[in-house]
PDB file of N, CA and C in Angstrom:
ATOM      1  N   UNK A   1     -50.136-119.990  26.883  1.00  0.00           N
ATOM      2  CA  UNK A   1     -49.394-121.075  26.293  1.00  0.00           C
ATOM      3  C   UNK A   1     -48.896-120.632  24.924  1.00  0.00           C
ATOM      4  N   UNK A   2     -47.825-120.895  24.561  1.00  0.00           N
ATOM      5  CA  UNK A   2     -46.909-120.660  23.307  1.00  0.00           C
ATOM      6  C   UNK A   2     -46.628-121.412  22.342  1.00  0.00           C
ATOM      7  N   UNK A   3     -47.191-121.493  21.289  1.00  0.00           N
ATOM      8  CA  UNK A   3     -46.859-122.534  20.338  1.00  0.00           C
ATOM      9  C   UNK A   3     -45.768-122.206  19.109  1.00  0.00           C
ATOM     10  N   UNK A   4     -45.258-123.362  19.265  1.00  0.00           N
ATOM     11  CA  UNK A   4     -43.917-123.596  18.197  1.00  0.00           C
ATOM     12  C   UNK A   4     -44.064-124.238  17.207  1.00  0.00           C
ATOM     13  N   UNK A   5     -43.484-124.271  16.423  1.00  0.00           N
ATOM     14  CA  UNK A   5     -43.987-125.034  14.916  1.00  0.00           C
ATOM     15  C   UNK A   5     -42.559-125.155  14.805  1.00  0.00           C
ATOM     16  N   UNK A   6     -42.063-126.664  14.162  1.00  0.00           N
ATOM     17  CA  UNK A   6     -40.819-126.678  14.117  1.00  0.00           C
ATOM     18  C   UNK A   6     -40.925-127.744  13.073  1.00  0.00           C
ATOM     19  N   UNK A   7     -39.626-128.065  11.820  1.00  0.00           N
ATOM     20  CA  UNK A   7     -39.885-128.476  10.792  1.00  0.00           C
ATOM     21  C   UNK A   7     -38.426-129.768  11.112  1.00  0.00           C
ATOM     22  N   UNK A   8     -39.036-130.845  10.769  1.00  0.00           N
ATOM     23  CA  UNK A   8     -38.312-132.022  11.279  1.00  0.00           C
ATOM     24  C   UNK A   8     -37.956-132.561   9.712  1.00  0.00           C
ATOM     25  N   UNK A   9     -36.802-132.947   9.229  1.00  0.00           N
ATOM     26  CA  UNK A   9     -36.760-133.431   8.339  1.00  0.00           C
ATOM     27  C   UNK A   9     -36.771-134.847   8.028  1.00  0.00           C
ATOM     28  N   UNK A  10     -37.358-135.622   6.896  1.00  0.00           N
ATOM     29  CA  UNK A  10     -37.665-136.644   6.705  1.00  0.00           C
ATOM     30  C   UNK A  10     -36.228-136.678   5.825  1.00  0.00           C
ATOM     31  N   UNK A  11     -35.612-138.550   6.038  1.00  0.00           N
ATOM     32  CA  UNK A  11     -35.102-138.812   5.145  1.00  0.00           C
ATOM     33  C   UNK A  11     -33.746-139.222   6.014  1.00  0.00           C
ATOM     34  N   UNK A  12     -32.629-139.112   5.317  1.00  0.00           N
ATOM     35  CA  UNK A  12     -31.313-139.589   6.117  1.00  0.00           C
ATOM     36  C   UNK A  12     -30.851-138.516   7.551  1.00  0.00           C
ATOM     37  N   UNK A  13     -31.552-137.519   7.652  1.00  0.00           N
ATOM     38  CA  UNK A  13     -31.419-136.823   8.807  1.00  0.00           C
ATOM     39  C   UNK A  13     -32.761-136.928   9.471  1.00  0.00           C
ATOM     40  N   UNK A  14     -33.518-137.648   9.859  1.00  0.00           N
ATOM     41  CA  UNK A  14     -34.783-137.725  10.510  1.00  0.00           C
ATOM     42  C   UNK A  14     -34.536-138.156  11.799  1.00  0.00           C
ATOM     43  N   UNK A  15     -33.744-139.544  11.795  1.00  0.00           N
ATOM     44  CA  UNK A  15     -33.158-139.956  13.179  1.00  0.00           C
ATOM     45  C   UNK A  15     -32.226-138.861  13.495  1.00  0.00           C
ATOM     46  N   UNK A  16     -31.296-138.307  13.380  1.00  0.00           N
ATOM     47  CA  UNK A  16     -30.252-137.660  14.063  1.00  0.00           C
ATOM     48  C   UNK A  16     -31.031-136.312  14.673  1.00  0.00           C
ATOM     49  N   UNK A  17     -32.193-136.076  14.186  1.00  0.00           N
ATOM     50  CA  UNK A  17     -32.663-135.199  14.673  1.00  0.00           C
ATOM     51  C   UNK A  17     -33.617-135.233  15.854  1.00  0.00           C
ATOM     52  N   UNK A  18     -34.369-136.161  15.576  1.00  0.00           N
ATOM     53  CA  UNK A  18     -35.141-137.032  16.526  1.00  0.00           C
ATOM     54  C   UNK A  18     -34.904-137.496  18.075  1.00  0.00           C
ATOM     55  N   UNK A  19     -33.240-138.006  17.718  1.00  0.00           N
ATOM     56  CA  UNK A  19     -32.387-138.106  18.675  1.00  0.00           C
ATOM     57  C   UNK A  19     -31.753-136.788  19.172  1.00  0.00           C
ATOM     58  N   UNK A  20     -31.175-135.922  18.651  1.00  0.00           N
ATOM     59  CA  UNK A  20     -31.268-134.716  19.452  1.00  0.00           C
ATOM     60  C   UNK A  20     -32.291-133.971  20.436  1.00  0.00           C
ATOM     61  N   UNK A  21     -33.505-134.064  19.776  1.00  0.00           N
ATOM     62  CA  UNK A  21     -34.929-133.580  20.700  1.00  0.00           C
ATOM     63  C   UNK A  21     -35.178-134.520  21.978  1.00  0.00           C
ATOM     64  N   UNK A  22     -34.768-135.908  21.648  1.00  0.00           N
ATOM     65  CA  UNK A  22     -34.866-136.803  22.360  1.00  0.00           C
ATOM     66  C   UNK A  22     -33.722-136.581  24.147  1.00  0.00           C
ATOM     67  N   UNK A  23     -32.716-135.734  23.619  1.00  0.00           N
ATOM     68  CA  UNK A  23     -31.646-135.680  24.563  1.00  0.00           C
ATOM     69  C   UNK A  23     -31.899-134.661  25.025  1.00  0.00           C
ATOM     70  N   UNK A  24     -32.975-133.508  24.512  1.00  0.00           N
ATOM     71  CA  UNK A  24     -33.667-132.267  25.522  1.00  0.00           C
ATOM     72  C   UNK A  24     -34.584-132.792  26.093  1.00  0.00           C
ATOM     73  N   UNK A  25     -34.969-133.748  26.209  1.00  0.00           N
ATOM     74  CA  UNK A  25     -36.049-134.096  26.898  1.00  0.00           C
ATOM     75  C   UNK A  25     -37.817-134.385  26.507  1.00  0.00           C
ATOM     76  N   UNK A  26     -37.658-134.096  25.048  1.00  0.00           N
ATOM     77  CA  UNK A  26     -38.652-134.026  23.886  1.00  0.00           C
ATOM     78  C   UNK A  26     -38.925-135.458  23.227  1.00  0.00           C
ATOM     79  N   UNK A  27     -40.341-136.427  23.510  1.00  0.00           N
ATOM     80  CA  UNK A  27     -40.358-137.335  22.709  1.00  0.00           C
ATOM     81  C   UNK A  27     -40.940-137.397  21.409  1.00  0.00           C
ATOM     82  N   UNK A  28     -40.459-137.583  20.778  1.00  0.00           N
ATOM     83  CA  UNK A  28     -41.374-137.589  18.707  1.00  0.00           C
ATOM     84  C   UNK A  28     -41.531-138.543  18.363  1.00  0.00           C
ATOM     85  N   UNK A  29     -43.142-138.755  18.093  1.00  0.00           N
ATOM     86  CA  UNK A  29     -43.149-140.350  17.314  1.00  0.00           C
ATOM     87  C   UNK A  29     -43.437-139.607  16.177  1.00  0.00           C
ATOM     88  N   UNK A  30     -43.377-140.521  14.681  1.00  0.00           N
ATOM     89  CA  UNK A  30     -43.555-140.608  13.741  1.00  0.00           C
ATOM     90  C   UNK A  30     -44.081-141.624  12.677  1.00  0.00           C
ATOM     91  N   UNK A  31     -44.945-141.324  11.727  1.00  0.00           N
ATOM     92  CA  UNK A  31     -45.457-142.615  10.996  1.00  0.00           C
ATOM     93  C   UNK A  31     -44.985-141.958   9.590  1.00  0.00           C
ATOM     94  N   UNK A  32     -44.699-143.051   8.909  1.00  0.00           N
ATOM     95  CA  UNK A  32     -44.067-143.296   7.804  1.00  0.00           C
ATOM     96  C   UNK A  32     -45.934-142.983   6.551  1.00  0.00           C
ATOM     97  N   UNK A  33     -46.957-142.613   7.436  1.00  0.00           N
ATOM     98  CA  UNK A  33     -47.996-142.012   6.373  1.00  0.00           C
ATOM     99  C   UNK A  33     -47.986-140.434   7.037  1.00  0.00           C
ATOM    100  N   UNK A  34     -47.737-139.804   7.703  1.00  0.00           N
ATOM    101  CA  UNK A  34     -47.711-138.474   8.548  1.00  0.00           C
ATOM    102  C   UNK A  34     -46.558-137.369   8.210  1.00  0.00           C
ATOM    103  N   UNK A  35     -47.391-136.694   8.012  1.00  0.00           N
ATOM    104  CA  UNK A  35     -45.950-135.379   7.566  1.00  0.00           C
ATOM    105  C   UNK A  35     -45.706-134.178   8.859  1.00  0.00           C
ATOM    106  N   UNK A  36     -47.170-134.981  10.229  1.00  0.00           N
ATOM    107  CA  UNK A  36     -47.197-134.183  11.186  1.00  0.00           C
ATOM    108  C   UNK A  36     -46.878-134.772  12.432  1.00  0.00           C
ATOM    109  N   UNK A  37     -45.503-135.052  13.042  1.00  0.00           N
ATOM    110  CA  UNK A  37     -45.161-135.605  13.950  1.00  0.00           C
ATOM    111  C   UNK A  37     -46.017-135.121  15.431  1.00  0.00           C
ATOM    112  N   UNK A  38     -45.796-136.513  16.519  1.00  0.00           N
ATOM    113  CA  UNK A  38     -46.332-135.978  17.970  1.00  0.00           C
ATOM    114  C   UNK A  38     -44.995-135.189  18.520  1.00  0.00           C
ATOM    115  N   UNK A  39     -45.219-135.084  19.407  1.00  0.00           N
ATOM    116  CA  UNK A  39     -44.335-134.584  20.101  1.00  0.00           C
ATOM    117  C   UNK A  39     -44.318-134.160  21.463  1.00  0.00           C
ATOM    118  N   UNK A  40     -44.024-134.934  22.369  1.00  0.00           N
ATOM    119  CA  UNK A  40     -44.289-134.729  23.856  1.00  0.00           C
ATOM    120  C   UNK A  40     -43.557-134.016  24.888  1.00  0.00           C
ATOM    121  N   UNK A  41     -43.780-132.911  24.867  1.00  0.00           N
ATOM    122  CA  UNK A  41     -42.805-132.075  26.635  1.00  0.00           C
ATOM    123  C   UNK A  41     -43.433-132.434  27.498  1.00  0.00           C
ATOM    124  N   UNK A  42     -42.528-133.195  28.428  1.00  0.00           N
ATOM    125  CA  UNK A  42     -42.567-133.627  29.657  1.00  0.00           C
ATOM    126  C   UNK A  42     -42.762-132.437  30.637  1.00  0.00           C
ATOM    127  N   UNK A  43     -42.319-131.390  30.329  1.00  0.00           N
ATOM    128  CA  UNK A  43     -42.570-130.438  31.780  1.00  0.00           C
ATOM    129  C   UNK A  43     -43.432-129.493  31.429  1.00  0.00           C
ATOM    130  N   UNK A  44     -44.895-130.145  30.514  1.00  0.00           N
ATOM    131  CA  UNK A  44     -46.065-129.335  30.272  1.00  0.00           C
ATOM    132  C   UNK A  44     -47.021-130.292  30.781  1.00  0.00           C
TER     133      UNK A  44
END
């Protein structure tokens, strides 16, 4: 298994990015106390 580390930005680009991962097939939740998002692949 391969791990990725990928850096999501907070702030006026958080959604647009969110929504991009979202359209590969990638879900991200996020909390407004967390600087470490989830992040779910569906085909793992």
């Amino acid at each position: 298994m391969s791990l990725i580390r990928l850096a999501i930005p907070k702030g006026s680009l958080q959604t647009s990015t969110i929504d991009l991962f979202k359209d590969a097939g990638w879900r991200i939740d996020t909390s407004s106390r967390s600087y470490f998002p989830s992040i779910h692949d569906v085909d793992n």
